[in-house]
N, C-alpha and C. Protein backbone atom coordinates (compact mmCIF):
# COMPACT_ATOMS: atom_id res chain seq x y z
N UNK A 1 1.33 41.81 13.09
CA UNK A 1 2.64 41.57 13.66
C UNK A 1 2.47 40.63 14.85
N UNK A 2 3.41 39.66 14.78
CA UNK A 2 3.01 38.80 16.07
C UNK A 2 4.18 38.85 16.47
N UNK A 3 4.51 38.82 17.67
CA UNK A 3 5.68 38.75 18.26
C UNK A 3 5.55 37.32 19.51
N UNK A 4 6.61 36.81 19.42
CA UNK A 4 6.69 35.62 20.47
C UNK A 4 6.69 35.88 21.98
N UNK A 5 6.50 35.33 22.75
CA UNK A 5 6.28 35.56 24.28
C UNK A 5 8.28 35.78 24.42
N UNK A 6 8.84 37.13 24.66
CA UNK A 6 9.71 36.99 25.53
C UNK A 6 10.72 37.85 24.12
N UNK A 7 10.05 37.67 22.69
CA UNK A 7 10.97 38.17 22.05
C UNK A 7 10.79 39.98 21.59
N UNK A 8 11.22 40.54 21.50
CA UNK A 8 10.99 42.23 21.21
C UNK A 8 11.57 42.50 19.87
N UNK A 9 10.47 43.00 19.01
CA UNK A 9 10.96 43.61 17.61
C UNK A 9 11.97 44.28 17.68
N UNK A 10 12.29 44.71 16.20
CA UNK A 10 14.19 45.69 16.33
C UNK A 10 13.83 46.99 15.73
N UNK A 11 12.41 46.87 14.98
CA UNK A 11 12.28 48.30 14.70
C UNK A 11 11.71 48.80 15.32
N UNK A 12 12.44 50.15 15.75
CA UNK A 12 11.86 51.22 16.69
C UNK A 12 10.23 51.30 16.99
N UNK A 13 9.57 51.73 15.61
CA UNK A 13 8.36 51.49 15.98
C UNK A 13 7.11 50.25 16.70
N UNK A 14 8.07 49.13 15.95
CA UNK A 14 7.01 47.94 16.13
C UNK A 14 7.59 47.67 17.77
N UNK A 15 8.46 48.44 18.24
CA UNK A 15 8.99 48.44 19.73
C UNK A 15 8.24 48.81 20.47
N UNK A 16 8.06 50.63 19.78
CA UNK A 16 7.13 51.04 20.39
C UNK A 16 5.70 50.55 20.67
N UNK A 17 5.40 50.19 19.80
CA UNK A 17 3.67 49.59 19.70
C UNK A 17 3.75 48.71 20.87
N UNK A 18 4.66 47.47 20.67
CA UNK A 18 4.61 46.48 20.88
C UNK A 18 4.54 47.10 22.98
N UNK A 19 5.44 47.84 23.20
CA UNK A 19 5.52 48.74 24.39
C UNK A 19 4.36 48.92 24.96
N UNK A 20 3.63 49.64 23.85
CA UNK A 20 2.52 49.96 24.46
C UNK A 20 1.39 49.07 24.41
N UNK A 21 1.32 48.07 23.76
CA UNK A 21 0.10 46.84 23.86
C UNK A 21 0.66 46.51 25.07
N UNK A 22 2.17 46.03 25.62
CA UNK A 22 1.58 45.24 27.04
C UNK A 22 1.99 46.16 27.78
N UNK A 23 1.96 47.82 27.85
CA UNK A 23 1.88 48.67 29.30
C UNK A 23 0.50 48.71 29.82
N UNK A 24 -0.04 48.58 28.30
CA UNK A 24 -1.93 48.96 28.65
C UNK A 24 -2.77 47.49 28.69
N UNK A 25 -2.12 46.64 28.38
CA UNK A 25 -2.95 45.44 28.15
C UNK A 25 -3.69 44.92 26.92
N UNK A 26 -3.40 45.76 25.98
CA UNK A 26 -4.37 45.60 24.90
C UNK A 26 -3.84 44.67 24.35
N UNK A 27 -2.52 43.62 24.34
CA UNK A 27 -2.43 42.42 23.29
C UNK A 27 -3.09 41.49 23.63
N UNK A 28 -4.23 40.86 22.88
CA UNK A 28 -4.95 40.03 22.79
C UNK A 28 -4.08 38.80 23.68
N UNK A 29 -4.91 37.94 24.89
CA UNK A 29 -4.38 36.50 25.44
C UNK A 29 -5.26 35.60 24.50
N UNK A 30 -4.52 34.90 24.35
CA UNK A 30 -5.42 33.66 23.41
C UNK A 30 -5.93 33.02 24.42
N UNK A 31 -7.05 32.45 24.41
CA UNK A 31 -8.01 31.98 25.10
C UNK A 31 -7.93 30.28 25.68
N UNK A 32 -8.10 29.85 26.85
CA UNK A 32 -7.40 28.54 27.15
C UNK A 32 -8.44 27.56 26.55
N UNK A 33 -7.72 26.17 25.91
CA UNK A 33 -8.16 25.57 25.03
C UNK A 33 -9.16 24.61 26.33
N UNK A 34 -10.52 24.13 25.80
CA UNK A 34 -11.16 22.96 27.12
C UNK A 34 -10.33 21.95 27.12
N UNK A 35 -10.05 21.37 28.10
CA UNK A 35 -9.47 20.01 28.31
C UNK A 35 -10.44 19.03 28.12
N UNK A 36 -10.40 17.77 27.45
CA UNK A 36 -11.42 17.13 27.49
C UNK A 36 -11.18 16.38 28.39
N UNK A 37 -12.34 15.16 28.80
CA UNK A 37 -12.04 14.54 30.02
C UNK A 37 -11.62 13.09 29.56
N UNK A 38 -10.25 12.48 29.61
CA UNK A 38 -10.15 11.48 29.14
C UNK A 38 -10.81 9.92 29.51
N UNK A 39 -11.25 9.27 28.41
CA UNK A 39 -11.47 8.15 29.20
C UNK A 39 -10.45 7.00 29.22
N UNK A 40 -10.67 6.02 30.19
CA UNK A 40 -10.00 5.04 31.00
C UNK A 40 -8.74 4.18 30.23
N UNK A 41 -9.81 3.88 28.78
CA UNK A 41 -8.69 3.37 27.52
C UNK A 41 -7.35 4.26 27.39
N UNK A 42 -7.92 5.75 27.17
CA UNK A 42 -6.89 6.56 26.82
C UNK A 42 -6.08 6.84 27.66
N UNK A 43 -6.30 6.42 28.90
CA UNK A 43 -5.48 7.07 29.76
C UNK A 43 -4.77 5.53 29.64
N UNK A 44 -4.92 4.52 29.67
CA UNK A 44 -4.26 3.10 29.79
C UNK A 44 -3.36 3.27 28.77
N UNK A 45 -3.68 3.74 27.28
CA UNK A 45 -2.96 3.61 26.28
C UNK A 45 -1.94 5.03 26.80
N UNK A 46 -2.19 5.98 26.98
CA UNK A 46 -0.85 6.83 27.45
C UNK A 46 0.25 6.45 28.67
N UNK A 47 -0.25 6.09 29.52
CA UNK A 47 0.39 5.40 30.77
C UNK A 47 1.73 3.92 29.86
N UNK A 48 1.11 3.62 29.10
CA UNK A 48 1.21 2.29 28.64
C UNK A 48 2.72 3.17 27.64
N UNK A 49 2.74 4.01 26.50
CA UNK A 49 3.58 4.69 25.84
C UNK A 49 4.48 5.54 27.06
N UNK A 50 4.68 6.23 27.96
CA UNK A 50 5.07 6.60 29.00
C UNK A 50 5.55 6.00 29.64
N UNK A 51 5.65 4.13 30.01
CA UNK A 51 6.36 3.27 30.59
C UNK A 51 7.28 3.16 29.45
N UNK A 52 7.16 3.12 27.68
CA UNK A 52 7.87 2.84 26.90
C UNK A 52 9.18 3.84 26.77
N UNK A 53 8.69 4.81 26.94
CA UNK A 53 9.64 6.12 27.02
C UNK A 53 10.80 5.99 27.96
N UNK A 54 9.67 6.02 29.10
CA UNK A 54 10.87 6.21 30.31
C UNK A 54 12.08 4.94 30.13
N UNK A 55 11.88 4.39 29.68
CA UNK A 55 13.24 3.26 29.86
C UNK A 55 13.32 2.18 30.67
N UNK A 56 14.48 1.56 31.02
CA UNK A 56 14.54 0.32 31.84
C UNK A 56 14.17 0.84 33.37
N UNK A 57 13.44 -0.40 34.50
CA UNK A 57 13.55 0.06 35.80
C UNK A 57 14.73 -0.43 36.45
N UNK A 58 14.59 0.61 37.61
CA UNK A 58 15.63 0.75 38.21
C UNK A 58 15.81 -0.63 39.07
N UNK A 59 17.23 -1.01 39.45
CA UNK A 59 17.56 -1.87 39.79
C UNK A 59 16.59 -2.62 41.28
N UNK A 60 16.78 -1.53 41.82
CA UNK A 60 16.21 -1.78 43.44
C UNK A 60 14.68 -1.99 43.05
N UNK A 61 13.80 -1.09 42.32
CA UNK A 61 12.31 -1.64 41.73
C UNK A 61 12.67 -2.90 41.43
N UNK A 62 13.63 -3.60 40.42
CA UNK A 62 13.24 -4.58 39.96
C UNK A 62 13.36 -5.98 41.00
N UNK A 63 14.30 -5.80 41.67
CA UNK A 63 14.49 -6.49 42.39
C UNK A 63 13.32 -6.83 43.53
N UNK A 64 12.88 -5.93 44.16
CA UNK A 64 11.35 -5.58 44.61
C UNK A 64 10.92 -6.62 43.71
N UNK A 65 10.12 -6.27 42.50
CA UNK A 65 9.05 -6.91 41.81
C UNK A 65 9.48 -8.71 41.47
N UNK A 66 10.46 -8.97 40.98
CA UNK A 66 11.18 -10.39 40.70
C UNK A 66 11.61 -11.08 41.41
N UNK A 67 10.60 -12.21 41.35
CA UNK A 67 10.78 -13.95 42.36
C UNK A 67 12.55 -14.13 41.78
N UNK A 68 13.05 -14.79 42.74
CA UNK A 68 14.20 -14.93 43.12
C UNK A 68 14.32 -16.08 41.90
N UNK A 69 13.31 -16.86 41.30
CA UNK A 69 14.18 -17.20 40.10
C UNK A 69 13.89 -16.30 38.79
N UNK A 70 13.33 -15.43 38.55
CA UNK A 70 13.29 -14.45 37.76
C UNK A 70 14.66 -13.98 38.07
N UNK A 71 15.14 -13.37 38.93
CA UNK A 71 16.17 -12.45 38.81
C UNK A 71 17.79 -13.51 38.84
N UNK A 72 17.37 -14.82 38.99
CA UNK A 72 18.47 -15.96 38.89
C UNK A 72 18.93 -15.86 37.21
N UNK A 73 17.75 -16.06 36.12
CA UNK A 73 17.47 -16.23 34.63
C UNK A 73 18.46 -15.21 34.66
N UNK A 74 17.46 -13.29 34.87
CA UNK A 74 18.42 -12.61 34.34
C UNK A 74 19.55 -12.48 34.47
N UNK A 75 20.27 -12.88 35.73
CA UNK A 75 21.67 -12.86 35.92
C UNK A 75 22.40 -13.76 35.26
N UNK A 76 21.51 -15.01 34.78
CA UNK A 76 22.65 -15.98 33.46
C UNK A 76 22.54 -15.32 32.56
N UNK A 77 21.41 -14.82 32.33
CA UNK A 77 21.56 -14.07 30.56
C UNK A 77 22.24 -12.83 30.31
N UNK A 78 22.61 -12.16 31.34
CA UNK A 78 23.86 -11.11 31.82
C UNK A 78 25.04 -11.72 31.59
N UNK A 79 25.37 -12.44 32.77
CA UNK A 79 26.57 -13.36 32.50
C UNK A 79 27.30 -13.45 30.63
N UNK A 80 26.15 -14.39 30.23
CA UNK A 80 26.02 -15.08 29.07
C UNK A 80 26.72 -13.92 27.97
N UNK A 81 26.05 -12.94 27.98
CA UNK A 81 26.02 -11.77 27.21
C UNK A 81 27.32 -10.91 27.55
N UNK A 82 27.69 -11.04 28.43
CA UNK A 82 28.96 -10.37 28.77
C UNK A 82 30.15 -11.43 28.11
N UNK A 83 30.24 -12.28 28.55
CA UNK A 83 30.85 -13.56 28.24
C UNK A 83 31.31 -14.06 27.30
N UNK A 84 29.89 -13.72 26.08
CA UNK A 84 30.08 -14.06 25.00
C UNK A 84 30.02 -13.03 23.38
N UNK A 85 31.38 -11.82 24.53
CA UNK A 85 30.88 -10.95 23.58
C UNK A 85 33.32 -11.28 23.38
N UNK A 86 33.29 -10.74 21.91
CA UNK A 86 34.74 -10.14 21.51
C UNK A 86 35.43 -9.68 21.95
N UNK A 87 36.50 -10.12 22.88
CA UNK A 87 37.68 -9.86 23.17
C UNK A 87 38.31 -8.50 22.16
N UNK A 88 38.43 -7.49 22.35
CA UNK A 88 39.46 -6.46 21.30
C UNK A 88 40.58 -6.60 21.80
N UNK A 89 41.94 -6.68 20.20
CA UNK A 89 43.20 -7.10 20.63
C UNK A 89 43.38 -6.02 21.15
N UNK A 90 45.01 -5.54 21.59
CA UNK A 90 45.56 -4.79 22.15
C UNK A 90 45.61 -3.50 20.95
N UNK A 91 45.76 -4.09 20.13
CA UNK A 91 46.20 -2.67 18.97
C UNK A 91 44.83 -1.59 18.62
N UNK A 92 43.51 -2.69 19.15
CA UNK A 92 42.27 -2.09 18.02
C UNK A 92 41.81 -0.92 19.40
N UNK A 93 41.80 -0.75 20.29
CA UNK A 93 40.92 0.45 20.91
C UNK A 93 41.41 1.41 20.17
C-alpha cells in the first residue's frame, strides 16, 4: 500500500496501519538521491534554456544594456509594426 505524502486511505484499517506507521516511525523515508556535480557546459546549456523560458527583458534592463542606436532601431520597428497592422471596422469587434 503506498499512500501519497498528505493523502489518508478511506478504509478504516489501511487508516489504521497507516496511523500507526507514522506515530511510530516505521514508514520507510526513501533515501536522498546524490546530486552530481555539474560541469561548466551543463550548467551554460541550462542557464542558456532558463533565459529561453523566462521571456522578454524587462524594459529598464534593456534599456541599461542598449547603445542608444540599438534602442533607436527598436523603436522604428515598434512604430512600424504598430502602424502597419489592420484597422478593424466599427461593426467587427
Amino acid at each position: 500500500m503506498t499512500v501519497e505524502k498528505g493523502k489518508r486511505p478511506r478504509d478504516p484499517n489501511q487508516l489504521a496501519k497507516w496511523l500507526v506507521d507514522n506515530s511510530t516511525a516505521e514508514v520507510p523515508t526513501p533515501e536522498p538521491l546524490p546530486v552530481p556535480q555539474p560541469s561548466p557546459e551543463s550548467i551554460s546549456a541550462y542557464m542558456a534554456a532558463m533565459g529561453r523560458k523566462g521571456g522578454q527583458i524587462g524594459g529598464r534592463r534593456r534599456l541599461v544594456t542598449m547603445t542608444p542606436d540599438q534602442r533607436k532601431a527598436a523603436a522604428a520597428k515598434a512604430a512600424k509594426a504598430r502602424w502597419s497592422r489592420k484597422q478593424p471596422n466599427k461593426g467587427e469587434l
